[in-house]
N, C-alpha and C. Protein backbone atom coordinates (compact mmCIF):
# COMPACT_ATOMS: atom_id res chain seq x y z
N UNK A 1 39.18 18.83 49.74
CA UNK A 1 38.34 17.70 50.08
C UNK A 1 36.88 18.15 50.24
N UNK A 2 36.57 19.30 50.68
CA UNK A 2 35.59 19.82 51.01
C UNK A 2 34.66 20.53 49.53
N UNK A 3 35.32 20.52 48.44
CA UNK A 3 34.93 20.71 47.22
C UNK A 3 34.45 19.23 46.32
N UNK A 4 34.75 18.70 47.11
CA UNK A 4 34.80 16.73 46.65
C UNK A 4 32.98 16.47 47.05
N UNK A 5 33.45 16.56 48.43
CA UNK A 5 31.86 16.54 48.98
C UNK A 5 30.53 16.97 48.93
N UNK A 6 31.27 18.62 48.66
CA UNK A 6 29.85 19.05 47.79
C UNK A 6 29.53 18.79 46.64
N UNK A 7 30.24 18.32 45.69
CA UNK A 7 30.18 17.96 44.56
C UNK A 7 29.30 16.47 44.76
N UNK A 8 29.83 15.43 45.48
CA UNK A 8 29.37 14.18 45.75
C UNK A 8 27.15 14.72 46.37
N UNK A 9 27.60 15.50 47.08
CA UNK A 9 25.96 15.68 47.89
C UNK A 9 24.89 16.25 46.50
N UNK A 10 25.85 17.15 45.81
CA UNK A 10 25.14 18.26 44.41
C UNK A 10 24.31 17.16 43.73
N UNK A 11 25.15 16.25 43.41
CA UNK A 11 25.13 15.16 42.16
C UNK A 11 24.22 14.19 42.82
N UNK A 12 24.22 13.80 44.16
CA UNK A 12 23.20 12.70 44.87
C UNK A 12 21.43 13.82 44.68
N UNK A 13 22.01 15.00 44.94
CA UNK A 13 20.49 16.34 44.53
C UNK A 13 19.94 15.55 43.79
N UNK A 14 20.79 16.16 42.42
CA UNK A 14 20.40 16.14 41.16
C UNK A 14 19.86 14.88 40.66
N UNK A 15 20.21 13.87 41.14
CA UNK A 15 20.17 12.43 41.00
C UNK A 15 18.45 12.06 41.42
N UNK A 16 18.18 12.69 42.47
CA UNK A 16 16.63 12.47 43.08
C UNK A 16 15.77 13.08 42.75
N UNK A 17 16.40 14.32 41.49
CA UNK A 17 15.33 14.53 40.62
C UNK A 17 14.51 14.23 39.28
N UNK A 18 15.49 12.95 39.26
CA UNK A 18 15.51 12.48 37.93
C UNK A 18 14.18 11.53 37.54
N UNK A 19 13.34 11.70 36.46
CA UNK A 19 12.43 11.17 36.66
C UNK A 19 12.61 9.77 36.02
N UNK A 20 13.26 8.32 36.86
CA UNK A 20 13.24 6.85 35.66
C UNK A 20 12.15 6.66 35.98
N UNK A 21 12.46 5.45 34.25
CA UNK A 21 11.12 5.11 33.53
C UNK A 21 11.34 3.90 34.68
N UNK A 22 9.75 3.01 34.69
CA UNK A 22 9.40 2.13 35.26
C UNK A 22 10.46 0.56 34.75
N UNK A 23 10.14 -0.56 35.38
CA UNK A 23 11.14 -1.71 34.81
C UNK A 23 9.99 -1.94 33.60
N UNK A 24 8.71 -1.59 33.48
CA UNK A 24 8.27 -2.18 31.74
C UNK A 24 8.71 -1.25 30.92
N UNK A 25 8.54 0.27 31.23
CA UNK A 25 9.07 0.94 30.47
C UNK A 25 10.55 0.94 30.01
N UNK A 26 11.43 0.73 31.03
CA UNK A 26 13.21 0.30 30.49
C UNK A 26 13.09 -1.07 29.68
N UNK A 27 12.58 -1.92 30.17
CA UNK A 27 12.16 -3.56 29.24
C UNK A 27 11.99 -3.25 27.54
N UNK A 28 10.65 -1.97 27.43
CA UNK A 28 9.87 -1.77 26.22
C UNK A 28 10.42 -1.37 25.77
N UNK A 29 11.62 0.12 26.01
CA UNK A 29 12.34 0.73 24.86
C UNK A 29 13.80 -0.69 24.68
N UNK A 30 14.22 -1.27 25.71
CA UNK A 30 15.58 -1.90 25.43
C UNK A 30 14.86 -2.94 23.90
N UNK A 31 13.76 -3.30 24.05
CA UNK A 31 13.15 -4.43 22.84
C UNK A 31 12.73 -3.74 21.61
N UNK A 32 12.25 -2.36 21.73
CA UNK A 32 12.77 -1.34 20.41
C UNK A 32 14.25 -1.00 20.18
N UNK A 33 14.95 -0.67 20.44
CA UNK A 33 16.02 -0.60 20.43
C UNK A 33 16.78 -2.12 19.83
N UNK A 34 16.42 -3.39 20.47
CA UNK A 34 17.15 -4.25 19.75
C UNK A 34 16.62 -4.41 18.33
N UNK A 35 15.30 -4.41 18.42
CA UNK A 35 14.48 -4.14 16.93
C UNK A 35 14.62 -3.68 15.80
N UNK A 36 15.04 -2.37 16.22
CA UNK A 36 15.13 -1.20 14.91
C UNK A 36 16.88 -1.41 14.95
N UNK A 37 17.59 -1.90 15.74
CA UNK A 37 19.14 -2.15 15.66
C UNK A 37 18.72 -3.51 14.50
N UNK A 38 18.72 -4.45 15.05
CA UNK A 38 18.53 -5.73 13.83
C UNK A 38 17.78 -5.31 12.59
N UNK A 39 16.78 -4.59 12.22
CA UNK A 39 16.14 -4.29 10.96
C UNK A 39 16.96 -3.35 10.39
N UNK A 40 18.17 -2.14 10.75
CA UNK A 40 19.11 -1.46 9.85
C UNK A 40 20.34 -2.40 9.74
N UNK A 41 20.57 -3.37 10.58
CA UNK A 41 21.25 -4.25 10.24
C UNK A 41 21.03 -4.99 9.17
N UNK A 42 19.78 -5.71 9.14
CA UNK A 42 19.09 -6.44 7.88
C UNK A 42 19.18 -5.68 6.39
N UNK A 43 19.22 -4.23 6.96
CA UNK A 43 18.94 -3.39 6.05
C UNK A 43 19.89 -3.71 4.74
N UNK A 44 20.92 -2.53 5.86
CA UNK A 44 22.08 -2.65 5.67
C UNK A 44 23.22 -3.78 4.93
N UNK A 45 22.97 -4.68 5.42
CA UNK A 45 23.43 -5.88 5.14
C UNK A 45 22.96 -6.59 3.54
N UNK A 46 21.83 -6.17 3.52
CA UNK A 46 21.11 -6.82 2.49
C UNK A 46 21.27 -5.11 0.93
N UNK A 47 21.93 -4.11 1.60
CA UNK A 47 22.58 -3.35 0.48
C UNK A 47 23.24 -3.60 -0.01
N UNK A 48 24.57 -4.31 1.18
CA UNK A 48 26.00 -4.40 0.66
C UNK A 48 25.92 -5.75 0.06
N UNK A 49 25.16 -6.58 0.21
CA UNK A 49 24.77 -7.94 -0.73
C UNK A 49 25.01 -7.42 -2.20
N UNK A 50 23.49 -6.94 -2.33
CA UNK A 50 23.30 -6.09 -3.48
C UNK A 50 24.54 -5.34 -4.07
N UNK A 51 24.79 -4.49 -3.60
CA UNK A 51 25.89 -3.68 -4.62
C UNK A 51 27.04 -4.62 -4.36
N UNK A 52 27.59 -5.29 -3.86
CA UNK A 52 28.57 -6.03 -3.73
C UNK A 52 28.91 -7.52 -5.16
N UNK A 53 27.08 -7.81 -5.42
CA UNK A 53 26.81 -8.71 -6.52
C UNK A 53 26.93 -7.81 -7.89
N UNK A 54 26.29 -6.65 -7.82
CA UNK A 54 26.47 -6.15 -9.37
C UNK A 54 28.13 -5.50 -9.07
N UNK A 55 28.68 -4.84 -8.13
CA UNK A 55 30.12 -4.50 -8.70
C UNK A 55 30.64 -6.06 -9.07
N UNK A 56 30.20 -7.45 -9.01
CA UNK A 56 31.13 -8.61 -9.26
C UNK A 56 31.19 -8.82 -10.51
N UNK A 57 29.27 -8.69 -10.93
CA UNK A 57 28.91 -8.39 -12.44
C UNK A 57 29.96 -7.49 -13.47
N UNK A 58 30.30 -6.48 -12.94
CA UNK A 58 31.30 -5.65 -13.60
C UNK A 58 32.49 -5.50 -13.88
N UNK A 59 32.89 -6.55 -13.08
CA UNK A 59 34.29 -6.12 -12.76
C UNK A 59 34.88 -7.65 -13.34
């Protein structure tokens, strides 16, 4: 039990050294992040269009 606790106190340490980003800064990357997620989506999506129309052509 006594290996529990130090472990629990280590990790609360380590925890208060951590430097978080501000709430604009967590806001700014979560709205890049949905960004560049939807534009490889678009991407993406708009490949398998594409090769999906000429393999129909072929086949």
């Amino acid at each position: 039990m006594e290996k529990i606790i130090s472990f629990v106190k280590e990790a609360k340490e380590e925890l208060m050294k951590v430097n978080w980003p501000t709430k604009k800064q967590a806001i700014n990357y979560t709205l890049i992040i949905v960004a560049v997620s939807i534009a490889v989506a678009l991407f993406l999506g708009g490949l398998d269009y594409v090769f999906s129309d000429v393999l129909k052509k072929f086949i």
